[in-house]
N, C-alpha and C. Protein backbone atom coordinates (compact mmCIF):
# COMPACT_ATOMS: atom_id res chain seq x y z
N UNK A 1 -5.73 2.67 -13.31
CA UNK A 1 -5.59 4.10 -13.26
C UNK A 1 -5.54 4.70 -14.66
N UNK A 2 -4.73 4.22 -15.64
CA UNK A 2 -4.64 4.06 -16.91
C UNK A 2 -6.05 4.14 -17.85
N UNK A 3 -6.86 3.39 -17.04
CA UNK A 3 -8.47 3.29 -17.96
C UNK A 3 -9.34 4.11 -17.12
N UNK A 4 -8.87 4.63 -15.96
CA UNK A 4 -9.47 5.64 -15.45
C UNK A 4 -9.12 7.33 -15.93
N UNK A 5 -8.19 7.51 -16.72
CA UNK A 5 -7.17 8.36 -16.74
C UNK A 5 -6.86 9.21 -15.34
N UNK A 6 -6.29 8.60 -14.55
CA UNK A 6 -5.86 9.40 -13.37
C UNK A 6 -4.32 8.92 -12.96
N UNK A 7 -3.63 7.91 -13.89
CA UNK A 7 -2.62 7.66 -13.77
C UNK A 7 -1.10 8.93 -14.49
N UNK A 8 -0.63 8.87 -13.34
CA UNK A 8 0.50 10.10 -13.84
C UNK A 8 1.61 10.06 -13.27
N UNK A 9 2.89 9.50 -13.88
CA UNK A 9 4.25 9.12 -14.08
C UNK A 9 4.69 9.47 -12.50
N UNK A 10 4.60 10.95 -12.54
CA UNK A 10 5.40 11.58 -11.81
C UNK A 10 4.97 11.66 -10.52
N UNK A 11 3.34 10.87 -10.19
CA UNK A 11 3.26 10.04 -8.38
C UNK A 11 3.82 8.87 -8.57
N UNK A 12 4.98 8.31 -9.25
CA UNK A 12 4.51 7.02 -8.55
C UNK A 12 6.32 6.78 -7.75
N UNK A 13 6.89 6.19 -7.14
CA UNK A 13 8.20 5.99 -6.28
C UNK A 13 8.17 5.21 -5.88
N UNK A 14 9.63 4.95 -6.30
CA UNK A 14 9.84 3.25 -5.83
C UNK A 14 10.94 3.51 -4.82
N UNK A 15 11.19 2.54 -4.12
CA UNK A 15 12.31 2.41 -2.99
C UNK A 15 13.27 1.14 -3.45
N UNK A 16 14.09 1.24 -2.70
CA UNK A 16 15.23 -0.34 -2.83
C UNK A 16 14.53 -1.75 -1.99
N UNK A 17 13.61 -1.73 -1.50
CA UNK A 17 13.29 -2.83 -1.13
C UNK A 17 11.64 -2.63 -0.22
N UNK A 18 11.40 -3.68 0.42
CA UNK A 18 10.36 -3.39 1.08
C UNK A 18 10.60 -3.21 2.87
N UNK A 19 11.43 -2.35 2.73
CA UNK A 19 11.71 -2.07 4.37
C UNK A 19 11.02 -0.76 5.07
N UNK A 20 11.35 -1.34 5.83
CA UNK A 20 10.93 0.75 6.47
C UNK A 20 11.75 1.20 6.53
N UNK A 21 12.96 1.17 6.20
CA UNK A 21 13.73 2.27 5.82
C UNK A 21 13.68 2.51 4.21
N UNK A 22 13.46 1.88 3.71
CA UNK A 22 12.85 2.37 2.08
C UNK A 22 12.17 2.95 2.04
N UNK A 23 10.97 2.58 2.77
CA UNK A 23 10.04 3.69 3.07
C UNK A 23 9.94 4.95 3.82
N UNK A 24 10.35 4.69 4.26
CA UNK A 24 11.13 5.94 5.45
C UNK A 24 11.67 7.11 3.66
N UNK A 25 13.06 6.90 3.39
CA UNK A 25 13.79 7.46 2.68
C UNK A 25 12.47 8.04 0.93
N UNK A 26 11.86 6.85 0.40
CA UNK A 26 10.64 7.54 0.15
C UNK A 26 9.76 8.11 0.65
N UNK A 27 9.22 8.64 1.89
CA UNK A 27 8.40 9.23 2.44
C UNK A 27 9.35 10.72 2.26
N UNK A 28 10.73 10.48 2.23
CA UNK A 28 11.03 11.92 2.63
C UNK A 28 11.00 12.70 1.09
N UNK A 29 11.38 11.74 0.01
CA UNK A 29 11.38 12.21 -1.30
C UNK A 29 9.96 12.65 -1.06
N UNK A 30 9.20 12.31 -1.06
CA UNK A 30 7.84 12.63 -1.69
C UNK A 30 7.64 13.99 -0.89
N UNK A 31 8.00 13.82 0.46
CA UNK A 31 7.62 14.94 1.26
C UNK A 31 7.88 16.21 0.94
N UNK A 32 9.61 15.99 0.55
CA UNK A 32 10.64 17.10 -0.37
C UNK A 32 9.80 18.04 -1.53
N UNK A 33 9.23 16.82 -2.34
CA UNK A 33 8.88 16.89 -3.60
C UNK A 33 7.43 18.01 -3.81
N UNK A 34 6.90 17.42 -2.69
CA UNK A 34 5.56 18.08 -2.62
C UNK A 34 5.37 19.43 -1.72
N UNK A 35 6.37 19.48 -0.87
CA UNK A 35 6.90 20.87 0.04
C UNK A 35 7.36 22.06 -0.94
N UNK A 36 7.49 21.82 -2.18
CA UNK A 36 8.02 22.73 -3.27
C UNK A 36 7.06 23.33 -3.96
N UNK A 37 5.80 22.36 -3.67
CA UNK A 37 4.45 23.15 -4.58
C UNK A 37 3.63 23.47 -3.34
N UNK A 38 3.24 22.82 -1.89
CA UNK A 38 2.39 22.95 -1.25
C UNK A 38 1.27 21.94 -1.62
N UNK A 39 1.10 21.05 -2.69
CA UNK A 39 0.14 20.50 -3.01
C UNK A 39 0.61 18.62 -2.90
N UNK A 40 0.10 18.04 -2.10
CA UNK A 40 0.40 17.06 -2.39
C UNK A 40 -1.10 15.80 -2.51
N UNK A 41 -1.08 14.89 -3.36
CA UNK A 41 -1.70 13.86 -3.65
C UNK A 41 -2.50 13.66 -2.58
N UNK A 42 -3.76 13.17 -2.89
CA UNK A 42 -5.31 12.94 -2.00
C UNK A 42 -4.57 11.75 -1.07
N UNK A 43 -3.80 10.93 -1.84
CA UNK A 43 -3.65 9.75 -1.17
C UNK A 43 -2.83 8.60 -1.66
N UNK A 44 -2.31 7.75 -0.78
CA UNK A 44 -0.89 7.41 -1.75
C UNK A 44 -1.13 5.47 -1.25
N UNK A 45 -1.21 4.84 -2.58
CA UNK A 45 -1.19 3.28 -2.08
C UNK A 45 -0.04 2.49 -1.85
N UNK A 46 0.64 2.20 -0.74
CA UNK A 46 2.29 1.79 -0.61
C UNK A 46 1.89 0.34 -1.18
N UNK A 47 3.06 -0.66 -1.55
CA UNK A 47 2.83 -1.74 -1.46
C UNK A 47 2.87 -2.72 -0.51
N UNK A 48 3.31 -2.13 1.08
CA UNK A 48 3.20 -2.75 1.90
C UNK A 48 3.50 -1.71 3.48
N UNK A 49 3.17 -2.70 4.21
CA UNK A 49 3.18 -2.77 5.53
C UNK A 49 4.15 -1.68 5.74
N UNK A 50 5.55 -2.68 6.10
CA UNK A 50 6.41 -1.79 6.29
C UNK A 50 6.98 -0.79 5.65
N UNK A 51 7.03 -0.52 3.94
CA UNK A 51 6.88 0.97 3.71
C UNK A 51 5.89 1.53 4.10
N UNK A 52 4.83 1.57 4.18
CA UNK A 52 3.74 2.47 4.73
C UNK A 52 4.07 2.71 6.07
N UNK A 53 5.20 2.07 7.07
CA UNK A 53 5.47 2.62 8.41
C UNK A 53 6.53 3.32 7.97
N UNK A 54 7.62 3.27 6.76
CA UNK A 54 8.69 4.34 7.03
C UNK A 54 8.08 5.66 6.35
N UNK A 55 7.10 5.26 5.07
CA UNK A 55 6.52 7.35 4.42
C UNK A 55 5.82 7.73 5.75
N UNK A 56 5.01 6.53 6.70
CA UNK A 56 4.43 7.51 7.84
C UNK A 56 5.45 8.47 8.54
N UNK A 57 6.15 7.76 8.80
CA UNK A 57 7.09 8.21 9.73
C UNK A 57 7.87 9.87 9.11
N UNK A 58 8.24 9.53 7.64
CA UNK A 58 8.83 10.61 7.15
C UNK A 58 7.55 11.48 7.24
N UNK A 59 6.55 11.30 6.90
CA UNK A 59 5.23 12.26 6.67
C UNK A 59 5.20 12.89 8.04
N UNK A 60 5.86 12.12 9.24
CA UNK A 60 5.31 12.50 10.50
C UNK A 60 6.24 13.78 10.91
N UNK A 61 7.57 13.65 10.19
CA UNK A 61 8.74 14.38 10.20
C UNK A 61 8.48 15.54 10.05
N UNK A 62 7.79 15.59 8.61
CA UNK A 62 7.23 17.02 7.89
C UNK A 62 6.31 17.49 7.65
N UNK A 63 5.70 16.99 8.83
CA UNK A 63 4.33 17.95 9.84
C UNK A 63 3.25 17.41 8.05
N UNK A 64 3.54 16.36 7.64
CA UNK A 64 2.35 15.87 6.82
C UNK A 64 1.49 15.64 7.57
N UNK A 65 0.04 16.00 7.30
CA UNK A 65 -0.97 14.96 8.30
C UNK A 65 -1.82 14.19 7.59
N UNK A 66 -1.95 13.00 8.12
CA UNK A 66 -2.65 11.72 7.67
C UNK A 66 -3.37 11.75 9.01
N UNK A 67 -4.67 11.63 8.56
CA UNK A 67 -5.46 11.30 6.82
C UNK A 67 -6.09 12.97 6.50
N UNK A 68 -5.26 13.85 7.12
CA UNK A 68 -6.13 15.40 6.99
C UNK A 68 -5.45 15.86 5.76
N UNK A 69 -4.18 15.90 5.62
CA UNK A 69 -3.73 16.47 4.18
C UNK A 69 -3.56 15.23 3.01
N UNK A 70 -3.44 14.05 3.32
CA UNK A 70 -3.08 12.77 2.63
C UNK A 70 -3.57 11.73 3.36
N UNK A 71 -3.75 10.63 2.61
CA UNK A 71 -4.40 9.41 3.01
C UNK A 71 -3.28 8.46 2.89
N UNK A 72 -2.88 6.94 3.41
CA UNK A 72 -2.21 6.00 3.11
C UNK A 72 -3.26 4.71 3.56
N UNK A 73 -2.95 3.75 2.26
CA UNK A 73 -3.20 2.75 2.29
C UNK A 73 -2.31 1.69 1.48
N UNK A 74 -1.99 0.60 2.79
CA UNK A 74 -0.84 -0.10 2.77
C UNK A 74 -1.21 -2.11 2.46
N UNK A 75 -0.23 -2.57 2.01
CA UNK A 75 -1.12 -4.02 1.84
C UNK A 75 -0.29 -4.58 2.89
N UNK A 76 -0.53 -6.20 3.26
CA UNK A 76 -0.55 -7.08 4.17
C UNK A 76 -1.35 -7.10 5.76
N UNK A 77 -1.52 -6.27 6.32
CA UNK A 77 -2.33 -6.08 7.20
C UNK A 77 -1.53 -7.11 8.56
N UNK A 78 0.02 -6.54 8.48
CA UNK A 78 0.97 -6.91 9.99
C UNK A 78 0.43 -6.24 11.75
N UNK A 79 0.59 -7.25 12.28
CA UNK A 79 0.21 -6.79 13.38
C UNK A 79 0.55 -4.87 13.66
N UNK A 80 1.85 -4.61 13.19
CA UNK A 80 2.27 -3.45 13.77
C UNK A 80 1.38 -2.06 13.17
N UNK A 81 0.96 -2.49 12.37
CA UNK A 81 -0.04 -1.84 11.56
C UNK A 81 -1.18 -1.09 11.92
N UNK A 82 -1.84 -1.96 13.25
CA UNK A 82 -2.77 -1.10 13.72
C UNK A 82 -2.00 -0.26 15.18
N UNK A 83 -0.50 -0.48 15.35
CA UNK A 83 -0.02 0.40 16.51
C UNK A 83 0.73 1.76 15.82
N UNK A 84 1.03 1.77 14.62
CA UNK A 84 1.23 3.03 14.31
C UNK A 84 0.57 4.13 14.66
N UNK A 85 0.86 5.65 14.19
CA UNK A 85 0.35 6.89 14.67
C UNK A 85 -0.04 7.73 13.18
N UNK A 86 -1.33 7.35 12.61
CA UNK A 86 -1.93 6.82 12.78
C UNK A 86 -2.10 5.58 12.49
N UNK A 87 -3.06 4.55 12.88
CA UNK A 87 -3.04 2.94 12.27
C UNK A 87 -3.23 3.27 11.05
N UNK A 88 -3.07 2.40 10.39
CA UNK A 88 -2.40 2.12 9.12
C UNK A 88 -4.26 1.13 8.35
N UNK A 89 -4.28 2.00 7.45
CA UNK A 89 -5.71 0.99 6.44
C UNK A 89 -4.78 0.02 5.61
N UNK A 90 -5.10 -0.54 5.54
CA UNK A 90 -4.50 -1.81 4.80
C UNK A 90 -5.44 -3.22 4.08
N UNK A 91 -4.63 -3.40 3.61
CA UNK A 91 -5.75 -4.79 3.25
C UNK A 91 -4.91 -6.17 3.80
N UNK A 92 -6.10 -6.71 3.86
CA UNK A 92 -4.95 -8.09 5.07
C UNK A 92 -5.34 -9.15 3.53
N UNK A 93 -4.10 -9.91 3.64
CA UNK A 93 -4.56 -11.32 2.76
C UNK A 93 -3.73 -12.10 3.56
N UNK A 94 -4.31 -13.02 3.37
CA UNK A 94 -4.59 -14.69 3.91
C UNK A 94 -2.98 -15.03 3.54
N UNK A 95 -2.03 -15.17 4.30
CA UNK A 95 -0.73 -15.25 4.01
C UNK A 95 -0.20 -16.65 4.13
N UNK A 96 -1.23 -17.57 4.57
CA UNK A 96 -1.59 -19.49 4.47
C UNK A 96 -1.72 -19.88 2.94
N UNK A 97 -2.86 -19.15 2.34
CA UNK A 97 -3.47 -19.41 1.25
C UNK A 97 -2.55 -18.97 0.26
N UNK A 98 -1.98 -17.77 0.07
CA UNK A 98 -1.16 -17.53 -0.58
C UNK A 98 0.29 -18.25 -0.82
N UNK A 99 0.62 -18.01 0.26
CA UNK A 99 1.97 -19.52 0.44
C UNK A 99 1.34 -20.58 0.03
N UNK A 100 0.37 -21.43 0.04
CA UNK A 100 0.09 -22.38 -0.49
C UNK A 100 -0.42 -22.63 -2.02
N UNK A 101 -0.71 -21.56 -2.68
CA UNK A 101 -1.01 -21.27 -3.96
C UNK A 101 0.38 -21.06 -4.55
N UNK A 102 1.35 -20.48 -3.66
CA UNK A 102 2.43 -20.26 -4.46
C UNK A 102 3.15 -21.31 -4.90
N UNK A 103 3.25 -22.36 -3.85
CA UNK A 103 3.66 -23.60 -3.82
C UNK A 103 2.94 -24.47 -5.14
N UNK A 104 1.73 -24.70 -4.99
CA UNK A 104 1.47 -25.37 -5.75
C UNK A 104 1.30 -24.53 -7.44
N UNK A 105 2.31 -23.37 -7.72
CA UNK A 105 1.91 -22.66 -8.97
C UNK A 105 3.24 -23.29 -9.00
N UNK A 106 4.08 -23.31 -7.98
CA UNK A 106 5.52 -23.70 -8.28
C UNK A 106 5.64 -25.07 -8.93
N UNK A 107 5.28 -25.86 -8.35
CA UNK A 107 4.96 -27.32 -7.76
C UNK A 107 3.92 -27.96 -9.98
N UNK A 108 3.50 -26.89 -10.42
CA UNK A 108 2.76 -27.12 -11.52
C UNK A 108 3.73 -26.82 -12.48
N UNK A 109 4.99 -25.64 -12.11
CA UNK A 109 5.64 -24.75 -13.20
C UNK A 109 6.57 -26.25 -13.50
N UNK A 110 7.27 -26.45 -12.52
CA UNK A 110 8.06 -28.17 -12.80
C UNK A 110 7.60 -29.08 -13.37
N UNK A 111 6.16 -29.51 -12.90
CA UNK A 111 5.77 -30.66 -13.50
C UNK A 111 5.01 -30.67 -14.70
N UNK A 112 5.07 -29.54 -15.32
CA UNK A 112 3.89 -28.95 -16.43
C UNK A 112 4.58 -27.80 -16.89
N UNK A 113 5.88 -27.09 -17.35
CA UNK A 113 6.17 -26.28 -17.54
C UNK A 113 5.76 -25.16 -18.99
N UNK A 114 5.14 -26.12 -19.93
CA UNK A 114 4.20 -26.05 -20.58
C UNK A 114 3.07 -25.22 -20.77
N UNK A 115 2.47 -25.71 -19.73
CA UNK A 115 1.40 -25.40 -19.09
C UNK A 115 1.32 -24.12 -17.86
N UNK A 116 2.71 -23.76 -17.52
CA UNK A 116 2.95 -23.00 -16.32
C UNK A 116 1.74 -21.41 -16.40
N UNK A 117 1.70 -20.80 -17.52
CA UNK A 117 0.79 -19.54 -17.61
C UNK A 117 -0.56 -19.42 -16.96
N UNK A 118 -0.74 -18.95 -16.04
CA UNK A 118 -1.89 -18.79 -15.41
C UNK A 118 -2.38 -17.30 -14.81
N UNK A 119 -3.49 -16.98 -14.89
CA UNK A 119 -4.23 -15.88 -13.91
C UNK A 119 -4.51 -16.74 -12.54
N UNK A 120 -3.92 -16.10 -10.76
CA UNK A 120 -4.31 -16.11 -10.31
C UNK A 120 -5.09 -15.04 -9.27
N UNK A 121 -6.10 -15.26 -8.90
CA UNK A 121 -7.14 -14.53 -8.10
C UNK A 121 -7.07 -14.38 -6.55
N UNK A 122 -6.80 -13.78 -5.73
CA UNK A 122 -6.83 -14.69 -4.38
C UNK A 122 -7.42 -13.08 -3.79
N UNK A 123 -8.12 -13.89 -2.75
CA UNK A 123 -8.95 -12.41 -2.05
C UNK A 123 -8.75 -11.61 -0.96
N UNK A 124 -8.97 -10.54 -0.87
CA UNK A 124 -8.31 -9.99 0.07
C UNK A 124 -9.62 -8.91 0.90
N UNK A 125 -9.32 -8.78 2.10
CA UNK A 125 -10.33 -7.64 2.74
C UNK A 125 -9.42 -6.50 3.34
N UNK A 126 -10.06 -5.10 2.76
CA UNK A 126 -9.44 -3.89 3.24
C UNK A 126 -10.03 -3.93 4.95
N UNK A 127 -9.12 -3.48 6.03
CA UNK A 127 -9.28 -3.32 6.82
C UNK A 127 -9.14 -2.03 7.16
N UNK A 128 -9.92 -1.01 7.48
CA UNK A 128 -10.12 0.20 7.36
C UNK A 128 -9.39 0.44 8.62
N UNK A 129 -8.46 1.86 9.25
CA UNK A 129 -8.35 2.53 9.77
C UNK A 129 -8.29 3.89 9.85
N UNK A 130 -7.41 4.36 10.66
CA UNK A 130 -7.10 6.39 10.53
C UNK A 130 -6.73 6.56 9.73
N UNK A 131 -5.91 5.83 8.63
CA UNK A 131 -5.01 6.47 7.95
C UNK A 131 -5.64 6.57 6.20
N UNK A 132 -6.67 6.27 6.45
CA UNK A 132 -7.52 6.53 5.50
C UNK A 132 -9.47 5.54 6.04
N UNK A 133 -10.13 6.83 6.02
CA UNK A 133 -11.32 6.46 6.83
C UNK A 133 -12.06 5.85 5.92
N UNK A 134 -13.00 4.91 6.63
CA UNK A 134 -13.93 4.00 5.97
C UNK A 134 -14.32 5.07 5.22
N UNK A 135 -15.27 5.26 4.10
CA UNK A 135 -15.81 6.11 2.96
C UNK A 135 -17.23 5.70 3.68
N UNK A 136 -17.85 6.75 3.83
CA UNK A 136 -19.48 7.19 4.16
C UNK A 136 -19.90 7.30 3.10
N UNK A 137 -21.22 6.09 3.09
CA UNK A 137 -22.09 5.48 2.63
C UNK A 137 -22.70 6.28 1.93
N UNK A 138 -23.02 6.69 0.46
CA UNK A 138 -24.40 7.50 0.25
C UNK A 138 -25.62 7.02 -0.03
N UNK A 139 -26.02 5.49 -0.14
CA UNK A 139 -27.22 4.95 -0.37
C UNK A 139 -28.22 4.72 1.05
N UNK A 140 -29.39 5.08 0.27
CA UNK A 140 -30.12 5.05 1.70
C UNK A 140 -30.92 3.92 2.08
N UNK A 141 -31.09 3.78 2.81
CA UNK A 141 -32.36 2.46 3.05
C UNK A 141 -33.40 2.48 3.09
């Protein structure tokens, strides 16, 4: 966002944990926050699942509408995700692969501690829903 310049201090909110009630209690800050100007952000990336079910919920409180006034997109891609109001876009990652990468970064940090510094990569697919719509295509065929 930083090398894009579109990064700016004063979107970003953190909660006490990754619950939905963290999220919940940030959904209402933001809601507060942005009810004072009328203007709020195109679209907001939670870091997960279940905060993205508690700002829905607060958003749902204060007649926010997703994806008509704001967009959310949430990571892990939990079952409950697509039963929200609206489902929830998210990106799903491989939560096998990851546990098992973690293990063995662990499993390297002990036996190689030395050596422990690494970039890892692991891939992930956005799974599009309501809560922020697939993006229409402009290339033609």
């Amino acid at each position: 966002m930083r090398e894009l310049g579109i990064f700016d201090e004063r979107h970003i909110f953190l909660g006490t944990n990754f619950s939905v009630e963290s999220g919940y209690q940030v959904g209402n800050l933001i809601a507060e926050k942005y009810e004072e100007t009328g203007v709020i952000p195109e679209a907001f990336l939670v870091a997960s699942d279940p905060l993205a079910v508690g700002v829905l919920q607060a958003f749902n409180e204060h007649q926010i509408q997703v994806p008509d006034q704001t967009a959310i997109i949430s990571i892990n891609d939990i079952d409950v995700a697509k039963y929200v109001s609206p489902p929830l876009t998210t990106y799903h990652l491989n939560v096998h692969v990851l546990g098992q990468t973690a293990v063995e970064a662990l499993s390297d940090t002990v036996n190689a501690p030395e050596q422990a510094k690494r970039t890892i990569l692991l891939s992930s697919k956005i799974v599009y829903r309501k809560s922020f719509p697939e993006p229409v295509s402009t290339t033609s065929r």
